[in-house]
PDB file of N, CA and C in Angstrom:
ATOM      1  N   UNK A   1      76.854 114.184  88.378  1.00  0.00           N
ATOM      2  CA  UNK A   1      76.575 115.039  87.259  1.00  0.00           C
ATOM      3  C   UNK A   1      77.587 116.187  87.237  1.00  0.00           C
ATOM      4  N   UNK A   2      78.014 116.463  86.366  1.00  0.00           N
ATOM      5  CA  UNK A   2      79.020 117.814  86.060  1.00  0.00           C
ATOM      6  C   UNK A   2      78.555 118.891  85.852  1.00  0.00           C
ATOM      7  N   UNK A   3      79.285 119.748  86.959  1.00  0.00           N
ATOM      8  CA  UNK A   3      78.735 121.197  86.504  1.00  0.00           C
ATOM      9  C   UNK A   3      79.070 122.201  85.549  1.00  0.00           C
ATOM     10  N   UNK A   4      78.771 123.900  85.162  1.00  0.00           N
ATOM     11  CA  UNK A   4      79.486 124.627  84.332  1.00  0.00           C
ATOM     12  C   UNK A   4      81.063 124.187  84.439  1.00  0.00           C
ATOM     13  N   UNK A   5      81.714 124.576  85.903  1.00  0.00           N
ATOM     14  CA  UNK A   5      82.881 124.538  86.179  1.00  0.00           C
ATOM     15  C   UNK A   5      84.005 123.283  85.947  1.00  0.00           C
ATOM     16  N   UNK A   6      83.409 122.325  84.783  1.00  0.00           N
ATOM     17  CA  UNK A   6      84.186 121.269  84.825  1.00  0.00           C
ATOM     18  C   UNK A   6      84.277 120.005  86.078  1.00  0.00           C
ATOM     19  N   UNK A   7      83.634 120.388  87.369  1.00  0.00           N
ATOM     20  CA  UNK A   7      83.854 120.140  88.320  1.00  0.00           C
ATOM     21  C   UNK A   7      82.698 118.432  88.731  1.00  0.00           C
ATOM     22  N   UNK A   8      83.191 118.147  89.277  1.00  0.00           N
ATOM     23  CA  UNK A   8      82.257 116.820  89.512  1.00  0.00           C
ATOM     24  C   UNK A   8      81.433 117.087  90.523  1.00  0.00           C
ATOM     25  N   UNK A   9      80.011 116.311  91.330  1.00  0.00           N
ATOM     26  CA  UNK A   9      79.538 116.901  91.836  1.00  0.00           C
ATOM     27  C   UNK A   9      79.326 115.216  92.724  1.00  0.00           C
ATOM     28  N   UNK A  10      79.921 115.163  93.812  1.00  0.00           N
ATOM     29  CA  UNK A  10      80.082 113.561  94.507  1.00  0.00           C
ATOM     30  C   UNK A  10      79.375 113.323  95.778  1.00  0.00           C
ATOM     31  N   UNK A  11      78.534 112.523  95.470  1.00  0.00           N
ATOM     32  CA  UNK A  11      77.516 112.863  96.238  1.00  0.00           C
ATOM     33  C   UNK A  11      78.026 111.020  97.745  1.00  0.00           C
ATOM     34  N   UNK A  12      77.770 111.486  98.915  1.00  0.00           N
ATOM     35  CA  UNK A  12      78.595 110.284  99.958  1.00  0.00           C
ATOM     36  C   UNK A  12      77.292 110.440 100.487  1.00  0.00           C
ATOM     37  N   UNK A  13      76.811 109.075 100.487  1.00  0.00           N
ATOM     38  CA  UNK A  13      75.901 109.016 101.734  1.00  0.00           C
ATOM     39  C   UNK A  13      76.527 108.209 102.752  1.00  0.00           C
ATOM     40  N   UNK A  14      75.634 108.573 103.926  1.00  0.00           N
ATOM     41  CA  UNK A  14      76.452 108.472 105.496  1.00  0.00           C
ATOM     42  C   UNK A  14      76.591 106.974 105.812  1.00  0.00           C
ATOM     43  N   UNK A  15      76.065 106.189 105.087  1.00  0.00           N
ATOM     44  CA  UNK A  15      76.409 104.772 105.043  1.00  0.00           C
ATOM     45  C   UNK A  15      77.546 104.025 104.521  1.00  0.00           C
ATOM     46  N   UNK A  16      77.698 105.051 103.469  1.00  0.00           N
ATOM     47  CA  UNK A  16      79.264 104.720 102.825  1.00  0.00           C
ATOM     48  C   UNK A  16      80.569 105.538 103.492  1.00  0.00           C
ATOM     49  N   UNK A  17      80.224 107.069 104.068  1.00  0.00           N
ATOM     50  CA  UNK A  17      81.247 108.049 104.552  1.00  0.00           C
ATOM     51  C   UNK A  17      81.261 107.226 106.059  1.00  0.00           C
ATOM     52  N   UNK A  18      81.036 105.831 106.276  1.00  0.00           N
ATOM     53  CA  UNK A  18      81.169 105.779 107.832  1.00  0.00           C
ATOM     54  C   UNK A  18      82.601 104.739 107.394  1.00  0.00           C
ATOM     55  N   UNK A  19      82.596 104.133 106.683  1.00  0.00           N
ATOM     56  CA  UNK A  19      83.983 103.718 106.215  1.00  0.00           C
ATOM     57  C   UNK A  19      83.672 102.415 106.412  1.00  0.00           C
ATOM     58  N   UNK A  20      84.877 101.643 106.248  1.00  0.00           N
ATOM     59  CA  UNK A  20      85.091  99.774 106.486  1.00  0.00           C
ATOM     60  C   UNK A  20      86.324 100.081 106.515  1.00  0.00           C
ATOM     61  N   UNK A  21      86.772  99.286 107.996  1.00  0.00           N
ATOM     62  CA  UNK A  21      88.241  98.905 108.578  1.00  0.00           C
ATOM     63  C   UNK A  21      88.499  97.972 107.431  1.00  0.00           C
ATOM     64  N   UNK A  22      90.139  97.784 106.989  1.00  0.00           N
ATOM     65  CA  UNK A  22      90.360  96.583 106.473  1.00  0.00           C
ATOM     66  C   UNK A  22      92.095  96.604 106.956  1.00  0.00           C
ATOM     67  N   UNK A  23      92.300  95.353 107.359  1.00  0.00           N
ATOM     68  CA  UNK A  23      94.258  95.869 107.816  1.00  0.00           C
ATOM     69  C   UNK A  23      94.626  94.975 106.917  1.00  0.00           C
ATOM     70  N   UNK A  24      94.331  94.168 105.417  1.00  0.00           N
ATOM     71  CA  UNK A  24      94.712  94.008 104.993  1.00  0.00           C
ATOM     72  C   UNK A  24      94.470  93.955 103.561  1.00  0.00           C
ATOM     73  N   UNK A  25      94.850  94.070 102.115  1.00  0.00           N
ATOM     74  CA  UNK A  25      94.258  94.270 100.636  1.00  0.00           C
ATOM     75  C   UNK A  25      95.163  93.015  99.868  1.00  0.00           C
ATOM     76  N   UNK A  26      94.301  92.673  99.252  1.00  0.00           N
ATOM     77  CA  UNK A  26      94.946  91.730  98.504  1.00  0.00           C
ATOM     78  C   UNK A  26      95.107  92.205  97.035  1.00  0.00           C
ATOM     79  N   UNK A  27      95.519  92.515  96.131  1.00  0.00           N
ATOM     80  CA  UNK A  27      95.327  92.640  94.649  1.00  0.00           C
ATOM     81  C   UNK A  27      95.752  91.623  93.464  1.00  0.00           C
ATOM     82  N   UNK A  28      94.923  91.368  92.521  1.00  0.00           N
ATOM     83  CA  UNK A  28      94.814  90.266  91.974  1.00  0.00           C
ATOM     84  C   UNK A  28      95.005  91.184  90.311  1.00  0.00           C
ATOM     85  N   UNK A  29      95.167  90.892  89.082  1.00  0.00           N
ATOM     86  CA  UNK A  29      94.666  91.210  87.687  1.00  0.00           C
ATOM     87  C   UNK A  29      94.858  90.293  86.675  1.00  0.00           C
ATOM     88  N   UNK A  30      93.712  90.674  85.564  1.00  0.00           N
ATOM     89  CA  UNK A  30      94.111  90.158  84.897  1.00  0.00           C
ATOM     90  C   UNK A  30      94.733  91.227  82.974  1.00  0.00           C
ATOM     91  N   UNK A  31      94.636  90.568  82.496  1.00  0.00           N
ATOM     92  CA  UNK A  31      94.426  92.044  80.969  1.00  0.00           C
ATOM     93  C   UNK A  31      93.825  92.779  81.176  1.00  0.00           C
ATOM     94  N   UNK A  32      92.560  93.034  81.251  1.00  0.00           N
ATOM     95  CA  UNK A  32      92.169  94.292  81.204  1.00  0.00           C
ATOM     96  C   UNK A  32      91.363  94.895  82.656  1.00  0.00           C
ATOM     97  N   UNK A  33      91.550  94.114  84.138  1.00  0.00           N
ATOM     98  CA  UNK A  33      91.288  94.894  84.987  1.00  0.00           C
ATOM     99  C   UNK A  33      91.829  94.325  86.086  1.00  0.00           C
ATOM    100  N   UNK A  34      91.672  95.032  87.016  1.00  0.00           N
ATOM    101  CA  UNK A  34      92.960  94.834  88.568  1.00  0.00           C
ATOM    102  C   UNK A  34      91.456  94.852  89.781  1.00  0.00           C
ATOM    103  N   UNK A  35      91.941  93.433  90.481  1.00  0.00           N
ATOM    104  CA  UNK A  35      91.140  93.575  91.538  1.00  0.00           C
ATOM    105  C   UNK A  35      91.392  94.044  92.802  1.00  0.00           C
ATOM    106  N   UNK A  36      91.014  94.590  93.564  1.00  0.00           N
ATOM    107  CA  UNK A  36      91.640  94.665  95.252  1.00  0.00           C
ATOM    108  C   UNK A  36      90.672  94.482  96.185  1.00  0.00           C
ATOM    109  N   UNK A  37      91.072  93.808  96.757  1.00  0.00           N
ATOM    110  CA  UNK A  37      90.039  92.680  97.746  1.00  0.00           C
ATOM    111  C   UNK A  37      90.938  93.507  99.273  1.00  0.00           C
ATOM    112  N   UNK A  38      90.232  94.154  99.817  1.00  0.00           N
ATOM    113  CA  UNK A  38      89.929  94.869 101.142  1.00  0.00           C
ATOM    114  C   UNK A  38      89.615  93.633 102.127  1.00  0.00           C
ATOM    115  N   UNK A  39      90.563  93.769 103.403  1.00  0.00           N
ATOM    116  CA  UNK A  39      90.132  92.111 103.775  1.00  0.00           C
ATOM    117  C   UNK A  39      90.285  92.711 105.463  1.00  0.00           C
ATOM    118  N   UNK A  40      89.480  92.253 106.419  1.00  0.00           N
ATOM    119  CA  UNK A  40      89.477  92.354 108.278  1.00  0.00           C
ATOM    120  C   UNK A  40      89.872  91.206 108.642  1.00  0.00           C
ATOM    121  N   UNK A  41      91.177  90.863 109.049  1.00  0.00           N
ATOM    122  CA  UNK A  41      92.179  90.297 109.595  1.00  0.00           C
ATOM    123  C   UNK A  41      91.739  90.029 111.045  1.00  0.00           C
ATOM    124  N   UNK A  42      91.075  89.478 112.050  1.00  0.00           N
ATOM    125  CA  UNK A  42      90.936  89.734 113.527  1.00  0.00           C
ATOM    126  C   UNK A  42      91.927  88.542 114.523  1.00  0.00           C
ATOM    127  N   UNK A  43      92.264  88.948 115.467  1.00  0.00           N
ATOM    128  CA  UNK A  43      93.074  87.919 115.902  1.00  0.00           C
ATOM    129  C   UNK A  43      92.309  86.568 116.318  1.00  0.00           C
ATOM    130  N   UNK A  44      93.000  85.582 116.629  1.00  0.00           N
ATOM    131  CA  UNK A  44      92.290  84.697 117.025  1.00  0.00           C
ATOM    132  C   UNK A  44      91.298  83.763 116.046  1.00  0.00           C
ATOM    133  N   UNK A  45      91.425  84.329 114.922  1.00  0.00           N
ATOM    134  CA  UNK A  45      89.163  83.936 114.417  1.00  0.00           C
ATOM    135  C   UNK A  45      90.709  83.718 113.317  1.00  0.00           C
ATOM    136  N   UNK A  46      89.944  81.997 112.866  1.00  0.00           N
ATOM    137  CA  UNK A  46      90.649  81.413 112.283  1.00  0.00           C
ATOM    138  C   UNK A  46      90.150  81.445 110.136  1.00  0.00           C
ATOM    139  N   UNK A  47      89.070  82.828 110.181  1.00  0.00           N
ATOM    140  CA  UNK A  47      88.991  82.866 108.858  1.00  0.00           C
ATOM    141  C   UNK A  47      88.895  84.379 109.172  1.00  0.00           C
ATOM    142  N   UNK A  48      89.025  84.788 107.361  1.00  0.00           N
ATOM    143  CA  UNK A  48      88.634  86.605 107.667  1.00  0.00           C
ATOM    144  C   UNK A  48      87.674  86.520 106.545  1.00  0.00           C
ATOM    145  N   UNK A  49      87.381  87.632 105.985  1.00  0.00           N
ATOM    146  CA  UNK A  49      85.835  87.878 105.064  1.00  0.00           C
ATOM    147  C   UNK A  49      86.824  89.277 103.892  1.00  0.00           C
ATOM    148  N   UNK A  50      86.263  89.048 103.045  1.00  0.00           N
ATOM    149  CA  UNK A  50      86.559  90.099 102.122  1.00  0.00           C
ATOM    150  C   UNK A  50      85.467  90.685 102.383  1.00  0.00           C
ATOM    151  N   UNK A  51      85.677  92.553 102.583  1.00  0.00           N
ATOM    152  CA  UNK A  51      85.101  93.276 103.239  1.00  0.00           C
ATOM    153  C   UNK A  51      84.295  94.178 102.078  1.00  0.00           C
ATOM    154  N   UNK A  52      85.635  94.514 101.335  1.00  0.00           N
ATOM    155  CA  UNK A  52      84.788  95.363  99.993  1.00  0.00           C
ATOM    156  C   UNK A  52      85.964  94.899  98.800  1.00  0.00           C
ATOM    157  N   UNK A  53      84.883  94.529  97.786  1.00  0.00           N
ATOM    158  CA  UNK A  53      86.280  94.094  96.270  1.00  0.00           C
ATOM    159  C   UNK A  53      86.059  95.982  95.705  1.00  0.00           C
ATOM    160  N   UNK A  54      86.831  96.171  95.016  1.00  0.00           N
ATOM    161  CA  UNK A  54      87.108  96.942  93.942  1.00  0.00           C
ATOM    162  C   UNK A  54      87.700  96.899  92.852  1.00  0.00           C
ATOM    163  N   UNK A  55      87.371  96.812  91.766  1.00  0.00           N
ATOM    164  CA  UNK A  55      87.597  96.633  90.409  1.00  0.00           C
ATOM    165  C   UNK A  55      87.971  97.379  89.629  1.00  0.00           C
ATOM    166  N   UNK A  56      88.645  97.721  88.853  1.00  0.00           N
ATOM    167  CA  UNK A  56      90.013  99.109  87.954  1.00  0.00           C
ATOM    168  C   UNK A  56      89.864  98.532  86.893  1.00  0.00           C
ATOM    169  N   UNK A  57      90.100  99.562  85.506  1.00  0.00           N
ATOM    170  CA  UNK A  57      90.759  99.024  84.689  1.00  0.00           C
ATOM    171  C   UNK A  57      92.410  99.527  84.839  1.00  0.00           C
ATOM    172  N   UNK A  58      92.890  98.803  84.081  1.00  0.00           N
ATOM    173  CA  UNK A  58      94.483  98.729  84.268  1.00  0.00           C
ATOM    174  C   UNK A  58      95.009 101.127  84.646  1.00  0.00           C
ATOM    175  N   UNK A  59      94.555 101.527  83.640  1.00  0.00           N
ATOM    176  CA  UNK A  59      94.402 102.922  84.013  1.00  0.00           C
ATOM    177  C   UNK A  59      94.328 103.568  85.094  1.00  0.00           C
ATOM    178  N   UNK A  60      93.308 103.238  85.568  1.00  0.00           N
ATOM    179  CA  UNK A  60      92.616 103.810  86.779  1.00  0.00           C
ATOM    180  C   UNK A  60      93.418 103.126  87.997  1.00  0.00           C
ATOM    181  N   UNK A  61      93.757 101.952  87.824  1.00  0.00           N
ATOM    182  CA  UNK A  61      94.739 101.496  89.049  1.00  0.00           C
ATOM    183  C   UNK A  61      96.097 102.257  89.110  1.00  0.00           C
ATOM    184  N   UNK A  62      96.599 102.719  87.739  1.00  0.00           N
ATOM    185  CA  UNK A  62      97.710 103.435  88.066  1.00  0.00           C
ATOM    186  C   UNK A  62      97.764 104.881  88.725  1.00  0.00           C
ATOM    187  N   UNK A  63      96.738 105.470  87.981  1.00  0.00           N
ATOM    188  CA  UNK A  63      95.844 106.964  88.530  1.00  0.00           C
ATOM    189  C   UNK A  63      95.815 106.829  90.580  1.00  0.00           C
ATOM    190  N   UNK A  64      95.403 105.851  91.005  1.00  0.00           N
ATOM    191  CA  UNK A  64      95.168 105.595  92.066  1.00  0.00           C
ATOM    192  C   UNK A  64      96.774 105.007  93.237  1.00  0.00           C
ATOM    193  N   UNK A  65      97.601 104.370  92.314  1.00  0.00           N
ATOM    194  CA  UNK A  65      98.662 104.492  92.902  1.00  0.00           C
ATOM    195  C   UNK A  65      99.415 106.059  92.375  1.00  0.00           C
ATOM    196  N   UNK A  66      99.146 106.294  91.972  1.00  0.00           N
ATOM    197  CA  UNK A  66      99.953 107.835  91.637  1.00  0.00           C
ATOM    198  C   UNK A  66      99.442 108.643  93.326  1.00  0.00           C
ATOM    199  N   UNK A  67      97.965 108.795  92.773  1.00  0.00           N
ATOM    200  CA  UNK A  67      97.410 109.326  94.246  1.00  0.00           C
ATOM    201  C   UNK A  67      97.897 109.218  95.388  1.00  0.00           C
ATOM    202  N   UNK A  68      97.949 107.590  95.484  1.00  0.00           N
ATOM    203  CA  UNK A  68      98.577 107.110  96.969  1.00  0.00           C
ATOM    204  C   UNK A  68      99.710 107.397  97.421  1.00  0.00           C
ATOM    205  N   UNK A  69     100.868 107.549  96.078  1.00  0.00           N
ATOM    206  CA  UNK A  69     101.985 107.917  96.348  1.00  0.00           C
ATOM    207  C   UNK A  69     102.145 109.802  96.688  1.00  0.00           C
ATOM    208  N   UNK A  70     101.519 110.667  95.855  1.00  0.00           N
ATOM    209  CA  UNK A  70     100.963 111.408  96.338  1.00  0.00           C
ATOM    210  C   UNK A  70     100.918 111.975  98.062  1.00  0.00           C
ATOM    211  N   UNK A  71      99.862 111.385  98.344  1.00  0.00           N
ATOM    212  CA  UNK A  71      98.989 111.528  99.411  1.00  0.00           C
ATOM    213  C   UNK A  71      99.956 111.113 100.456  1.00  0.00           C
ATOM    214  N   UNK A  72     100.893 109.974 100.373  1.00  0.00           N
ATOM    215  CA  UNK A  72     101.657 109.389 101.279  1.00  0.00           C
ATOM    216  C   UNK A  72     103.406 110.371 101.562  1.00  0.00           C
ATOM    217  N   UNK A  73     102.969 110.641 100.477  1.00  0.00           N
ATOM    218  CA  UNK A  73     104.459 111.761 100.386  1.00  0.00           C
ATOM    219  C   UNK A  73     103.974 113.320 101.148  1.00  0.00           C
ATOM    220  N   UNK A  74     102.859 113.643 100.452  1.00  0.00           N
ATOM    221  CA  UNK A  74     102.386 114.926 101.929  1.00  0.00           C
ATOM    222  C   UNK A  74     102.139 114.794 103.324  1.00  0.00           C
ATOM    223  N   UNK A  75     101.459 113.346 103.315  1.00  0.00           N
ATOM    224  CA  UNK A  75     100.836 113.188 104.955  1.00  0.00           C
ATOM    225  C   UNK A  75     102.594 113.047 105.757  1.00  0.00           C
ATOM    226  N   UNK A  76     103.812 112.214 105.023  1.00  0.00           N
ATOM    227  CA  UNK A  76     104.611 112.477 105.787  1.00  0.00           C
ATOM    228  C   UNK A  76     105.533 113.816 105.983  1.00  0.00           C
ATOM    229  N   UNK A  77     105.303 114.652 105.342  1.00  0.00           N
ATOM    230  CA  UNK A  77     105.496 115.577 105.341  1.00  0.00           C
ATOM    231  C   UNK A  77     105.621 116.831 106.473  1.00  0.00           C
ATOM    232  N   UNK A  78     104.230 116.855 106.814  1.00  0.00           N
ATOM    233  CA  UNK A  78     103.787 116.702 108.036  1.00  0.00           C
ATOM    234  C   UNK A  78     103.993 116.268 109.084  1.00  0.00           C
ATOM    235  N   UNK A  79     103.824 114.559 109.006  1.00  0.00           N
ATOM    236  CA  UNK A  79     103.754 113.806 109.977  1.00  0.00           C
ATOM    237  C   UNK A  79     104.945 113.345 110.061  1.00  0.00           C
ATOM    238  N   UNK A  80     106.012 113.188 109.374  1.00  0.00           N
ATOM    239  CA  UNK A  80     107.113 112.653 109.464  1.00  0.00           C
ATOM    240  C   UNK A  80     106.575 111.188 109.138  1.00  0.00           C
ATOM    241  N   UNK A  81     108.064 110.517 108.728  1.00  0.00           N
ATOM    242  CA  UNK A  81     108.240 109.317 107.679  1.00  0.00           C
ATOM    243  C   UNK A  81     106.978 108.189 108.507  1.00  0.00           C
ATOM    244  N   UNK A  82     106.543 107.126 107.812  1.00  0.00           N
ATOM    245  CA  UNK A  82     105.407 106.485 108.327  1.00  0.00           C
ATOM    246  C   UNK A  82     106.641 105.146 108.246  1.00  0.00           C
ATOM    247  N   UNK A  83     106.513 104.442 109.549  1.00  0.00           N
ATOM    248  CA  UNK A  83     107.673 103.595 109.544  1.00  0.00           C
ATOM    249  C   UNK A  83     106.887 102.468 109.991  1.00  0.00           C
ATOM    250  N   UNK A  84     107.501 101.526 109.191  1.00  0.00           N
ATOM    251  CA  UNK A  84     106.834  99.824 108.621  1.00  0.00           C
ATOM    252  C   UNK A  84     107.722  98.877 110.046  1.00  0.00           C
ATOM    253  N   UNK A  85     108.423  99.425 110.064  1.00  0.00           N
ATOM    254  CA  UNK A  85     108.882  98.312 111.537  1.00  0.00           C
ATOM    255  C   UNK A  85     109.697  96.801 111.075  1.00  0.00           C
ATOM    256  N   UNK A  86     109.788  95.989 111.185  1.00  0.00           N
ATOM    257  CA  UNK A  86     109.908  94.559 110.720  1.00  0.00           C
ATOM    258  C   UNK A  86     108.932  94.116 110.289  1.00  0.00           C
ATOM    259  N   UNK A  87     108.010  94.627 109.442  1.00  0.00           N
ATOM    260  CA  UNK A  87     106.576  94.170 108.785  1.00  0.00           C
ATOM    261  C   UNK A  87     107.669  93.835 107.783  1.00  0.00           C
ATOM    262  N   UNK A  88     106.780  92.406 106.850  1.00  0.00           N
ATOM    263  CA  UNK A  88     107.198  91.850 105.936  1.00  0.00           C
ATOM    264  C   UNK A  88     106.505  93.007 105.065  1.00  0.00           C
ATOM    265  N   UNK A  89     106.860  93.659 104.065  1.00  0.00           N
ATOM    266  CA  UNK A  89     105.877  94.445 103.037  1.00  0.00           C
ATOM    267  C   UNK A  89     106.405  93.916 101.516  1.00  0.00           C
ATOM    268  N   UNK A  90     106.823  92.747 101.631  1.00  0.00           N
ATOM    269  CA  UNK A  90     107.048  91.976 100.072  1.00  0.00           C
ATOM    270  C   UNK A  90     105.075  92.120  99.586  1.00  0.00           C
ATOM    271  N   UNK A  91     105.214  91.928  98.323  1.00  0.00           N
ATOM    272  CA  UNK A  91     104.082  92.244  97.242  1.00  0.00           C
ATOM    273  C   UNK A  91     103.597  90.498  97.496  1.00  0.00           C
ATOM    274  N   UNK A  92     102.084  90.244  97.863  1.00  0.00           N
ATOM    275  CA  UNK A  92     101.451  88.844  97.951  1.00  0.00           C
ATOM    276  C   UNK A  92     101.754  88.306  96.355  1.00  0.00           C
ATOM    277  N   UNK A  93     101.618  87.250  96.321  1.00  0.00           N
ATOM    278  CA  UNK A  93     102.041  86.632  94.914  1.00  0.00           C
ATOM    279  C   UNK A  93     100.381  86.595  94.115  1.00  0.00           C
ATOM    280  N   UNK A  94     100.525  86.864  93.118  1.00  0.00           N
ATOM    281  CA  UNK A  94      99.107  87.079  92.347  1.00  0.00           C
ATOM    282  C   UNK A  94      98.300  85.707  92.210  1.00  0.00           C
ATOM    283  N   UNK A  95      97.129  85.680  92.413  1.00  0.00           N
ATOM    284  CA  UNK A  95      96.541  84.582  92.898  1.00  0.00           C
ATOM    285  C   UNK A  95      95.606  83.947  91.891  1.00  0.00           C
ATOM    286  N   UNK A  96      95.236  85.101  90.932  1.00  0.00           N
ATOM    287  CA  UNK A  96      94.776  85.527  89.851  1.00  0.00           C
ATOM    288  C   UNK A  96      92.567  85.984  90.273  1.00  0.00           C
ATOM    289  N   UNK A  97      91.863  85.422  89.811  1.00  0.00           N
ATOM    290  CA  UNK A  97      90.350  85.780  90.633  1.00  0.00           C
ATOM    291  C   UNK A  97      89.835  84.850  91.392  1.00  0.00           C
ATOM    292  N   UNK A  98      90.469  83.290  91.736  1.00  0.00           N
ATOM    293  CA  UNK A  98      89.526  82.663  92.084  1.00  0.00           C
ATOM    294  C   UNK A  98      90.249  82.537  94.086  1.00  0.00           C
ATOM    295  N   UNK A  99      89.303  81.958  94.508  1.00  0.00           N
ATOM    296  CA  UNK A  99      89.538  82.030  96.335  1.00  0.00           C
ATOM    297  C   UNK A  99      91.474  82.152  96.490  1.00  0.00           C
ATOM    298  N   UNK A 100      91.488  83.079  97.533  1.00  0.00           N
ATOM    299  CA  UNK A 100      92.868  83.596  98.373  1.00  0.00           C
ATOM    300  C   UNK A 100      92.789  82.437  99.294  1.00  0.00           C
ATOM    301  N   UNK A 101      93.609  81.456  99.286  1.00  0.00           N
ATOM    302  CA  UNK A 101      93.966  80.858 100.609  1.00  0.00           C
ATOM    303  C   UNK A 101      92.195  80.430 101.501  1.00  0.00           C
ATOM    304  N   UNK A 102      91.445  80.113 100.725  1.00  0.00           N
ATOM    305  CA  UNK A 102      90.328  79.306 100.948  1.00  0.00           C
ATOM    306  C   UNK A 102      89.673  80.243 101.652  1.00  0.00           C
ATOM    307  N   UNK A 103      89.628  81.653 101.492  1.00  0.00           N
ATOM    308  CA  UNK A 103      88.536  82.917 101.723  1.00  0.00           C
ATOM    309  C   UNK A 103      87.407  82.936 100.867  1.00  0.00           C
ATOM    310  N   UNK A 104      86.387  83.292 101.825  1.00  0.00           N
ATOM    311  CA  UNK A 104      84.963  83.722 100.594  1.00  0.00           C
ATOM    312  C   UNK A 104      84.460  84.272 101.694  1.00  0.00           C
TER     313      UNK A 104
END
């Protein structure tokens, strides 16, 4: 609910502020919305689980990479440059909504 101050009023319960690991995101779209599939990668274990989807419209996904870029440009700031190593970081090829590589 919004207050006088324009301000939003965001309410976290401790079930959601405890977080979900994910070391890997997949993103999928189509016209009018962008998926990102949050995914726990574990070694060994020959399937993983989509952990949490999230759903955008095309807008709000850009709003959110703005953020990230953002957020990633202060934290190194600070922290100095965040370095990827020989990680492949090419973009996954769009898969469009139906199963990633035989995940559910």
């Amino acid at each position: 609910m919004e207050n006088k101050n324009n301000e939003l009023d965001i309410e976290l319960s401790s079930e959601i502020a405890e977080g979900t690991y994910s070391n890997l995101a997949v993103i999928s779209h189509s016209a009018s919305e962008f998926v990102l599939d949050f995914i726990r990668v574990m070694p060994n274990m020959p399937k993983a689980r989509v952990m949490n989807r999230v759903i955008m419209v095309p807008e709000h996904a850009k709003r959110l990479l703005l953020a990230l870029q953002d957020n990633i440009q202060k934290y190194e700031q600070i922290n100095g440059k965040i370095n990827l190593g020989d990680q492949d970081i090419s973009p996954m090829p769009n898969r469009g909504f139906g199963n990633i590589n035989g995940l559910s």
